[in-house]
Protein backbone atom coordinates (compact mmCIF):
# COMPACT_ATOMS: atom_id res chain seq x y z
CA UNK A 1 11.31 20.34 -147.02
CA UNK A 2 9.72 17.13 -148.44
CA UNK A 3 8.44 16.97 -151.65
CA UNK A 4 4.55 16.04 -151.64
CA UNK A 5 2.62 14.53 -154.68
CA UNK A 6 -1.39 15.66 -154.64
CA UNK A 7 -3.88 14.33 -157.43
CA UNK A 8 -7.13 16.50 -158.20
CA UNK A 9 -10.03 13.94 -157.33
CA UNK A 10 -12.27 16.30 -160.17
CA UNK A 11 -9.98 16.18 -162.91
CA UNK A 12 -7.13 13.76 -162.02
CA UNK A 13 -4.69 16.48 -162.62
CA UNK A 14 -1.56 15.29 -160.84
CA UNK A 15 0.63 17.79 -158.99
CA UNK A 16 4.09 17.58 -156.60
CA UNK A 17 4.62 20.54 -154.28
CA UNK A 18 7.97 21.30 -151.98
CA UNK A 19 5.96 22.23 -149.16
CA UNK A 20 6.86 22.21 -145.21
CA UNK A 21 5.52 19.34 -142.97
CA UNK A 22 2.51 21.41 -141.51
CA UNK A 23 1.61 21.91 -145.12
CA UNK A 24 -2.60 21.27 -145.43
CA UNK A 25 -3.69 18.09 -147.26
CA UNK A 26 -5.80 19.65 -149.31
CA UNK A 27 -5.97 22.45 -151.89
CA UNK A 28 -7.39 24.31 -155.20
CA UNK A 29 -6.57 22.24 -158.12
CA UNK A 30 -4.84 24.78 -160.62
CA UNK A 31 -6.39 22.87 -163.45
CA UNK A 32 -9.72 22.53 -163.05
CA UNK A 33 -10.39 25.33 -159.96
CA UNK A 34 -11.84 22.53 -157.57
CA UNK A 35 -11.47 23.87 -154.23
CA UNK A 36 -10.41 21.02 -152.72
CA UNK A 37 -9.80 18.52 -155.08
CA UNK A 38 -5.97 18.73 -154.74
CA UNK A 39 -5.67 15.44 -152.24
CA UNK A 40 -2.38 14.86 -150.54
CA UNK A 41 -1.22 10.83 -151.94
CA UNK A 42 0.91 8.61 -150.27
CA UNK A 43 3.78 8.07 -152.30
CA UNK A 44 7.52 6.12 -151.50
CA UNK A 45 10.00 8.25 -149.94
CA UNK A 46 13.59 7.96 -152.00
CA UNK A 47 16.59 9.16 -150.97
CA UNK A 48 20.24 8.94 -152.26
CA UNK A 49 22.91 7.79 -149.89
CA UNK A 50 26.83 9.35 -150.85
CA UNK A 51 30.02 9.06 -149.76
CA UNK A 52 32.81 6.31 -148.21
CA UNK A 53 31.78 3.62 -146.35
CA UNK A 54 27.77 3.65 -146.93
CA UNK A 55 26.78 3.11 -150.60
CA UNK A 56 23.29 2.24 -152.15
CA UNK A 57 23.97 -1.57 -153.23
CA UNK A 58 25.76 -2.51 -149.51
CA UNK A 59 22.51 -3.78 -148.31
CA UNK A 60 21.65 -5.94 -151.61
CA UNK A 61 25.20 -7.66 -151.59
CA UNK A 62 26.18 -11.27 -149.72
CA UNK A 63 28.98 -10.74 -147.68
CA UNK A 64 32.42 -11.42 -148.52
CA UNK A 65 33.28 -15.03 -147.36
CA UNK A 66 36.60 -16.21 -146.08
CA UNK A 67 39.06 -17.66 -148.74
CA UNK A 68 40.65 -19.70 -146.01
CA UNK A 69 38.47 -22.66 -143.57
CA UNK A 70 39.22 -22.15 -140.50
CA UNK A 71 40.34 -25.06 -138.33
CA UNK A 72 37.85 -26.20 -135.54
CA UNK A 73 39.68 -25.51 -132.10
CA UNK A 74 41.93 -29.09 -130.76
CA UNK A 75 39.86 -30.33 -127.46
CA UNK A 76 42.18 -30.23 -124.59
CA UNK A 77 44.49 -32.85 -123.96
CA UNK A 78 43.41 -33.20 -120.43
CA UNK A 79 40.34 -33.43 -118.56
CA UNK A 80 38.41 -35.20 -121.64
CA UNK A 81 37.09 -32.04 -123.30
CA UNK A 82 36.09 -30.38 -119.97
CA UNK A 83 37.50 -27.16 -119.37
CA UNK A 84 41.31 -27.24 -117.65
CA UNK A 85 40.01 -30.82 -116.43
CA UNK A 86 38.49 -28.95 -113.43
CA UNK A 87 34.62 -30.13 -113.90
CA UNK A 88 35.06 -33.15 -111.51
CA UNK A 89 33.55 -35.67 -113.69
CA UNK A 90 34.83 -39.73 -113.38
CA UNK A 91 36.46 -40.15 -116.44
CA UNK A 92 38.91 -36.81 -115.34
CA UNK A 93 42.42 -38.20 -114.94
């Protein structure tokens, strides 16, 4: 069940309910008796992730980088760079 957070639009009284998802908007303020001043507010949703592999800071951190460059790939020796020398062009040997 979510948690909902309501503020009386009489008295300002503010209010958080666990309450199901058809649960009405609007309700009775237990402060002042307004009876409907109790207004459903939008409010962030939070949530906790636990366990291995999924933690809270993953998302904020750079990724690790490689301690080693790679070397770029040696063109082939034949063909002048084209794959296996099979492209047909003139300066193929």
């Amino acid at each position: 069940m979510p948690l909902y957070e309501y503020r009386c639009e009489a008295c300002g009284q503010p209010e958080e309910k666990l309450e199901s998802l058809s649960a009405p908007e609007v309700h009775a303020c237990p402060a002042c008796g307004a009876g409907e001043g109790m207004k459903r507010q939008l409010s962030v949703a939070a949530f906790s992730l636990a366990g291995s592999g999924w933690y809270k800071g993953a998302a904020s951190e750079p990724a690790a980088s490689t301690t080693k460059a790679e070397a770029p790939a040696a063109a082939p020796k034949s063909g002048h760079g084209c794959a296996a020398g099979g492209c047909g062009c003139p300066i193929a040997g």
